[in-house]
N, C-alpha and C. Protein backbone atom coordinates (compact mmCIF):
# COMPACT_ATOMS: atom_id res chain seq x y z
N UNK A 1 24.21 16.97 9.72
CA UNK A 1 23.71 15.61 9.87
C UNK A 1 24.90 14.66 9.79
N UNK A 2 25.00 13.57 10.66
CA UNK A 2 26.09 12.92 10.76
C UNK A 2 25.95 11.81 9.52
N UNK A 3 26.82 11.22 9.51
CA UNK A 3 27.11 9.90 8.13
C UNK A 3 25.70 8.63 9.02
N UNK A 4 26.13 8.47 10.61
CA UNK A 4 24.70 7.73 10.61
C UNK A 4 23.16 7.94 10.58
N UNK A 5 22.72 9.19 10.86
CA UNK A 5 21.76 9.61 10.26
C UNK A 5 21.59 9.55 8.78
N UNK A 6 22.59 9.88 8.25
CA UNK A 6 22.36 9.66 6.84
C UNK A 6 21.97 8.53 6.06
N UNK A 7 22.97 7.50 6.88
CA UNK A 7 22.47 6.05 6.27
C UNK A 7 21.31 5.68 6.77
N UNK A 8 20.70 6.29 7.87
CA UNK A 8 19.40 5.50 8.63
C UNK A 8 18.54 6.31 7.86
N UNK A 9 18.70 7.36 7.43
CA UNK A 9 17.40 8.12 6.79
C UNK A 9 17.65 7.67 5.09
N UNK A 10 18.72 7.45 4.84
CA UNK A 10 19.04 6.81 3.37
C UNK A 10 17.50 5.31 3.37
N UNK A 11 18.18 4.43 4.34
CA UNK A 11 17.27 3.05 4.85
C UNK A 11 15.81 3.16 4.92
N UNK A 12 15.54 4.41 5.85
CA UNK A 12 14.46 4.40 5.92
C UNK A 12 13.69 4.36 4.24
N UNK A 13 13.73 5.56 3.72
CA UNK A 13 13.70 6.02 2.31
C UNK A 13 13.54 4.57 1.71
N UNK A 14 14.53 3.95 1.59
CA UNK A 14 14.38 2.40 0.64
C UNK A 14 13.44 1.32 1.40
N UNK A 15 13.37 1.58 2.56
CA UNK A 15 12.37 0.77 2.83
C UNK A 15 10.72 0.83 2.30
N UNK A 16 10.57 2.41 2.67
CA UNK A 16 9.49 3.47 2.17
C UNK A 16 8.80 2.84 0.98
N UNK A 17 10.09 2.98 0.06
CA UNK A 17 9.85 2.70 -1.90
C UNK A 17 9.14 1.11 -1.80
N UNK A 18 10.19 0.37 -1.07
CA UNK A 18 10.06 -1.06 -0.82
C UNK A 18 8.35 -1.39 -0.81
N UNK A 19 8.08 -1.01 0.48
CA UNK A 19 6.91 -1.07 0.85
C UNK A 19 5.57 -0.27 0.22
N UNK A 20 5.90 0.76 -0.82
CA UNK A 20 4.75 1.25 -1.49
C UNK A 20 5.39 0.08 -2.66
N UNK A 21 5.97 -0.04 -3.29
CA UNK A 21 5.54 -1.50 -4.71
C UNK A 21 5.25 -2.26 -4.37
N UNK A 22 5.44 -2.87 -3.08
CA UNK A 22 4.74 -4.23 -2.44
C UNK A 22 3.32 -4.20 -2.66
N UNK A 23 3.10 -2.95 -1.52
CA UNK A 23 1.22 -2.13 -1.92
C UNK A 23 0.51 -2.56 -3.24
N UNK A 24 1.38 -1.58 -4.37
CA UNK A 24 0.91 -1.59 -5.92
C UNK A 24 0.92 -2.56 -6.40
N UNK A 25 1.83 -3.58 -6.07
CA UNK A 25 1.74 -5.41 -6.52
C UNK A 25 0.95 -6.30 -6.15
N UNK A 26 0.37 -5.88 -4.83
CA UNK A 26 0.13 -6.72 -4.06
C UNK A 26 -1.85 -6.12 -4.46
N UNK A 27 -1.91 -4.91 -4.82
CA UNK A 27 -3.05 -4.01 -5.20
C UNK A 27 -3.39 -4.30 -6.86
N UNK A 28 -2.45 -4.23 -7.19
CA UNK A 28 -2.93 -4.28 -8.54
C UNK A 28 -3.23 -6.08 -9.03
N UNK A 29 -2.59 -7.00 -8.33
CA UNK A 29 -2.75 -8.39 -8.27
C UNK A 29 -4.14 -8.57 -7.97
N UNK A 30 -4.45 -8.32 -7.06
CA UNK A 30 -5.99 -8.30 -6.10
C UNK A 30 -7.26 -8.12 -6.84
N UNK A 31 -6.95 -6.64 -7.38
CA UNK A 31 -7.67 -6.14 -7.74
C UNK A 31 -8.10 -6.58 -9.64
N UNK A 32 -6.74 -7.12 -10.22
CA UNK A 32 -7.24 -7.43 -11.63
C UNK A 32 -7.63 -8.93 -11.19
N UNK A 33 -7.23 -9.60 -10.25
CA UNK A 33 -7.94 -11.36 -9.99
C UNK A 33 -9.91 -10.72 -10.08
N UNK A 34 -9.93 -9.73 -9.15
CA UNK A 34 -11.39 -9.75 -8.71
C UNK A 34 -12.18 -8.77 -10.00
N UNK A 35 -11.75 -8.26 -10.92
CA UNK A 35 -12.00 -7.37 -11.87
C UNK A 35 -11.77 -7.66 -13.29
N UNK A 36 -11.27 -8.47 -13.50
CA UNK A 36 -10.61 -8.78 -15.16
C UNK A 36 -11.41 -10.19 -15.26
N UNK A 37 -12.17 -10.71 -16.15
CA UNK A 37 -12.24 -12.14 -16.51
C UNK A 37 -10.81 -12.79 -16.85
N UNK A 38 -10.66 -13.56 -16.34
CA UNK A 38 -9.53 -14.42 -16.86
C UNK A 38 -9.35 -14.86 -18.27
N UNK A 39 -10.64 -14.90 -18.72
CA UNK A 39 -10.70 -15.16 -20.71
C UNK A 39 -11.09 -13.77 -21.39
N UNK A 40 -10.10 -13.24 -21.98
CA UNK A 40 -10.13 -11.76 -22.40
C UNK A 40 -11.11 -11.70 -23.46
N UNK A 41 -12.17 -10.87 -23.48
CA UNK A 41 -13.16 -11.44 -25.02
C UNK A 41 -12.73 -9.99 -25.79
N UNK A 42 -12.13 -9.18 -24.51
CA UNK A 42 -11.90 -7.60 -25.80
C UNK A 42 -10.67 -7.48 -25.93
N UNK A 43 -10.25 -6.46 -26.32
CA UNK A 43 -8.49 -5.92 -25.94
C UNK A 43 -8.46 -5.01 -25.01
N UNK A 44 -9.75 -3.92 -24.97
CA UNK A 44 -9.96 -2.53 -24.17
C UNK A 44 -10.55 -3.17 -22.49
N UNK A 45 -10.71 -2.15 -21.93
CA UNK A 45 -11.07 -2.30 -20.75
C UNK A 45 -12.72 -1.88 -20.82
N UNK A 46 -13.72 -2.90 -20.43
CA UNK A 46 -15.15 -2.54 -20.49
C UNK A 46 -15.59 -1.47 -18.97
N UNK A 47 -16.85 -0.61 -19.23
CA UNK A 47 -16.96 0.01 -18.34
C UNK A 47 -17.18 -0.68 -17.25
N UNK A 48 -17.51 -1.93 -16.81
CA UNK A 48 -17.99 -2.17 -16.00
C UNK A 48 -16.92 -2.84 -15.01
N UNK A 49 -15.97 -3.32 -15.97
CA UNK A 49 -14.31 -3.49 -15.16
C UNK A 49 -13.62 -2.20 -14.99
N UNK A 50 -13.55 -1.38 -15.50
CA UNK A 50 -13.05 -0.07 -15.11
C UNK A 50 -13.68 0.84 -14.01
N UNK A 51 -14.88 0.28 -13.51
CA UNK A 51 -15.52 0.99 -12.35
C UNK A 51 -15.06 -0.14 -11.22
N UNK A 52 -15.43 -1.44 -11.79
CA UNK A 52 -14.54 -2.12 -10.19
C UNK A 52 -13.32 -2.04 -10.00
N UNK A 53 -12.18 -1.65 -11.00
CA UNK A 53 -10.82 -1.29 -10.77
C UNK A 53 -10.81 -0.27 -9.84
N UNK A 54 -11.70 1.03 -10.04
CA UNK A 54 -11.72 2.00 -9.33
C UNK A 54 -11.78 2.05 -7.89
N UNK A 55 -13.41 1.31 -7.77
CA UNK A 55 -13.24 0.92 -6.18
C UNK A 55 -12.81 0.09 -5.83
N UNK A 56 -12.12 -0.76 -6.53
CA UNK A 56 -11.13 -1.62 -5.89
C UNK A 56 -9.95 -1.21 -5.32
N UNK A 57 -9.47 -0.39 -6.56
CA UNK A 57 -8.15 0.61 -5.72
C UNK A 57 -8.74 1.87 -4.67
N UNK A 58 -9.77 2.36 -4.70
CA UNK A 58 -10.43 3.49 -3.87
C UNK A 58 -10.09 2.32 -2.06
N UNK A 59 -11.02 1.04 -2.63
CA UNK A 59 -10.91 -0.01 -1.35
C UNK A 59 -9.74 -0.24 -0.65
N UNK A 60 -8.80 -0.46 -1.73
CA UNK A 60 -7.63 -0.77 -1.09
C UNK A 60 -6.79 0.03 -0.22
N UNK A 61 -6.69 1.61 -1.13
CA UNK A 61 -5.72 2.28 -0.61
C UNK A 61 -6.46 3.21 0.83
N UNK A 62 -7.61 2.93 0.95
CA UNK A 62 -8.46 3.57 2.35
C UNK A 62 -8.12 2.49 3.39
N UNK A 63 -8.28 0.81 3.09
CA UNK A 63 -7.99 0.04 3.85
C UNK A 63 -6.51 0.29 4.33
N UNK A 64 -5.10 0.37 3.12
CA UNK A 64 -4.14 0.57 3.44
C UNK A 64 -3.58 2.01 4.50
N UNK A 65 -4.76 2.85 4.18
CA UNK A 65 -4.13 4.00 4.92
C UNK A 65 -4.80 4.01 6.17
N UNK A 66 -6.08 3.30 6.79
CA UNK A 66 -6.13 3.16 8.29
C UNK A 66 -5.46 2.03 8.74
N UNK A 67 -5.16 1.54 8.63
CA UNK A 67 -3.77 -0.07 8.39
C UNK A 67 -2.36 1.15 9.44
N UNK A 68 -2.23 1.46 8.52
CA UNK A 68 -1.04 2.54 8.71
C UNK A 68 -1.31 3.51 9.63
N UNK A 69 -2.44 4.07 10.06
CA UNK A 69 -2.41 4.81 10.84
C UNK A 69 -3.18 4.27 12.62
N UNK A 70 -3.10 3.18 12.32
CA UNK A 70 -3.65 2.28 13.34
C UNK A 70 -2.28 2.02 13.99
N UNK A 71 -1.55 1.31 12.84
CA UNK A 71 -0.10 0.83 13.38
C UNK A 71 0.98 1.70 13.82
N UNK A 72 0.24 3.51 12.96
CA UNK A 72 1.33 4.63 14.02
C UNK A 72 0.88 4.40 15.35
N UNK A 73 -0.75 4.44 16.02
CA UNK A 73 -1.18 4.60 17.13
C UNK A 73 -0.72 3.56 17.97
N UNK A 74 -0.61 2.82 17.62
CA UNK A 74 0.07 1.20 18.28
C UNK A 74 1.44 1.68 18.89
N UNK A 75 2.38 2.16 17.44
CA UNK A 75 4.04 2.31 18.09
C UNK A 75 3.72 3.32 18.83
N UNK A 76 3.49 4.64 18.85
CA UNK A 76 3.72 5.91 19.82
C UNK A 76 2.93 4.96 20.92
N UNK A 77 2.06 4.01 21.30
CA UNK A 77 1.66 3.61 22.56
C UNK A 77 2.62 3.18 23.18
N UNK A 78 2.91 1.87 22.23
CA UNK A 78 4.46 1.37 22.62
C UNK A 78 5.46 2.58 23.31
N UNK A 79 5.60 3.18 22.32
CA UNK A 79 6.68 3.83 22.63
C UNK A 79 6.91 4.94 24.44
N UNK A 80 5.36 5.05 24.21
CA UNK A 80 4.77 5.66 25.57
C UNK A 80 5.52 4.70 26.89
N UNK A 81 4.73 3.77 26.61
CA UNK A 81 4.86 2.56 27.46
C UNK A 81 6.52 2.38 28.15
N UNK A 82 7.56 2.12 26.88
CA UNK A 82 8.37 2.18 26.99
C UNK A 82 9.05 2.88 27.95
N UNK A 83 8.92 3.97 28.03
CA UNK A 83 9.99 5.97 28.46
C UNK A 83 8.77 5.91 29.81
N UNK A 84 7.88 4.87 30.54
CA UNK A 84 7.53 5.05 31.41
C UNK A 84 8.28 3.83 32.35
């Protein structure tokens, strides 16, 4: 593998990381606005916030993964398009 492959697959990789904490920040933000009362009355997590955390993240990361696999089908079109 040459030194520029290396750095482009190095890049890719950090972009990768980049873009899954964005996800988890951007997921876990979302999801405690729509799930947590803003005035804490316990210290623990009640069952009934711990089940909307769940499908909140169940929501998110199904939304995020046809997101992603919509936007592969998009580039390989592109890319089709392109090499014609």
């Amino acid at each position: 593998m040459s030194h520029a492959e290396q750095q482009n697959l190095q890049l890719i990789q950090e972009l990768e990381i980049e873009m899954m904490a964005d996800m988890y920040n951007r997921m876990t933000a979302a999801c405690h606005k729509k799930c947590i009362a803003p005035v804490y009355n316990d210290s623990e997590i009640q069952k009934g916030e711990a089940v909307c955390i769940d499908r909140c993240v169940a929501k998110f990361l199904d939304i995020h993964e046809r997101i992603g696999k919509k936007l592969g089908q998009l580039s390989m079109q592109d890319e089709t398009l392109l090499k014609k």
